[in-house]
Protein backbone atom coordinates (compact mmCIF):
# COMPACT_ATOMS: atom_id res chain seq x y z
CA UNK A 1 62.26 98.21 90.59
CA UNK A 2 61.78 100.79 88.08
CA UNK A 3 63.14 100.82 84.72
CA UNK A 4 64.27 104.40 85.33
CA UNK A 5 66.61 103.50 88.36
CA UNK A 6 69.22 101.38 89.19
CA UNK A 7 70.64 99.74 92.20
CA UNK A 8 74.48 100.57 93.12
CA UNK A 9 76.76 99.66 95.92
CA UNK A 10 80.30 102.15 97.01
CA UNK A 11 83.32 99.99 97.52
CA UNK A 12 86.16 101.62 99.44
CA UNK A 13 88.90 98.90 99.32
CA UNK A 14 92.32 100.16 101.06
CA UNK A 15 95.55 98.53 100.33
CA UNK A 16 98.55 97.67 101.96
CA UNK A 17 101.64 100.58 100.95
CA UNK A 18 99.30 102.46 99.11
CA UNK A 19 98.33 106.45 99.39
CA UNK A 20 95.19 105.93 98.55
CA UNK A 21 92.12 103.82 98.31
CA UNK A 22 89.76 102.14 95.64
CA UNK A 23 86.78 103.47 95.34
CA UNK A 24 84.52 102.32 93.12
CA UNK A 25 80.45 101.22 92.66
CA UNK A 26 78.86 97.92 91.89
CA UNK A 27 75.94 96.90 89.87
CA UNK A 28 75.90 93.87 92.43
CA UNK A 29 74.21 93.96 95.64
CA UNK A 30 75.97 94.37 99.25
CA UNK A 31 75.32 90.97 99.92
CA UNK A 32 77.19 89.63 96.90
CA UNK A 33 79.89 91.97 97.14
CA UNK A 34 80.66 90.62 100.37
CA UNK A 35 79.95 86.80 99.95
CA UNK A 36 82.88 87.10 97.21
CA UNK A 37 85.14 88.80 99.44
CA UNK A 38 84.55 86.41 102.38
CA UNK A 39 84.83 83.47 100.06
CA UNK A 40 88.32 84.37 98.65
CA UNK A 41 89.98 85.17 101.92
CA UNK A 42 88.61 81.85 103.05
CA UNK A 43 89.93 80.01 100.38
CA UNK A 44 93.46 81.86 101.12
CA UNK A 45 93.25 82.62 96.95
CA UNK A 46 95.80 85.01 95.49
CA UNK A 47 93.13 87.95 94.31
CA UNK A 48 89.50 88.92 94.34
CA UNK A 49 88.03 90.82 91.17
CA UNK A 50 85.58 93.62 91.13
CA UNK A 51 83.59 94.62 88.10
CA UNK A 52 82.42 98.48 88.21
CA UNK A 53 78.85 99.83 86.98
CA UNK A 54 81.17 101.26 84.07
CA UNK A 55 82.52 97.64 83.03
CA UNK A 56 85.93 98.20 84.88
CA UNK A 57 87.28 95.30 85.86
CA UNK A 58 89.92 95.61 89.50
CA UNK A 59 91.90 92.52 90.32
CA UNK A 60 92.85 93.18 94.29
CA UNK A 61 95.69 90.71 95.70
CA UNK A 62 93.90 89.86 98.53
CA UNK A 63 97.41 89.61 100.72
CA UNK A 64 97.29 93.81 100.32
CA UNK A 65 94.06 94.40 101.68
CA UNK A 66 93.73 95.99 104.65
CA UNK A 67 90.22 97.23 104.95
CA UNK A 68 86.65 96.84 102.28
CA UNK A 69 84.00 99.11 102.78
CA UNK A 70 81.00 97.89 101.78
CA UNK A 71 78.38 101.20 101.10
CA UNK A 72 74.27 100.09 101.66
CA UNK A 73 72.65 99.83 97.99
CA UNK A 74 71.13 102.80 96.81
CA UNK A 75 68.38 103.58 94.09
CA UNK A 76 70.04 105.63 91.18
CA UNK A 77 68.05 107.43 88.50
CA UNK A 78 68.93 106.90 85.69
CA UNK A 79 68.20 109.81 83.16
CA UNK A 80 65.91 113.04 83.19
CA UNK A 81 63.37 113.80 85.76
CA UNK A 82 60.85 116.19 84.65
C-alpha cells in the first residue's frame, strides 16, 4: 500500500427506536469489523465499540441493533494529487 492512501471501511449500524442510523468509517478492515461484531453477539455481551478513522469512539448496546452494514474496503488518498 502506498503511503499516500489509506484503507477505509462504511459502517451503517441501525438501531432499535431510532430515526436514524450510524454511519461511520473504519481504519480496520471488513473482516475485523465483522469478527468483532460476530464475537459480541455470540458472547450475548452488553455492547460492541467502534473506533472511527477520526478517533471517535461509538459504544452500540448490542440488544438495539437491528441491522450492520458492513461497506467493502476502499483505497483513500490521502492529500493532493497533482
Amino acid at each position: 500500500m502506498n503511503r499516500s492512501e489509506a484503507i477505509t471501511v462504511e459502517i451503517r449500524i441501525g438501531i432499535a427506536n431510532t430515526a436514524r442510523e450510524l454511519s461511520f468509517e473504519s481504519a480496520q478492515s471488513a473482516d475485523a469489523v465483522t469478527s468483532t461484531i460476530q464475537k459480541a453477539l455470540e458472547a450475548s455481551e452488553s455492547f460492541v465499540t467502534f473506533t472511527d478513522v477520526k478517533g471517535n469512539t461509538y459504544i452500540v448496546p448490542t440488544a438495539g441493533i437491528t441491522f450492520i452494514e458492513v461497506g467493502t474496503e476502499e483505497s483513500r488518498r490521502v492529500g493532493f494529487v497533482a
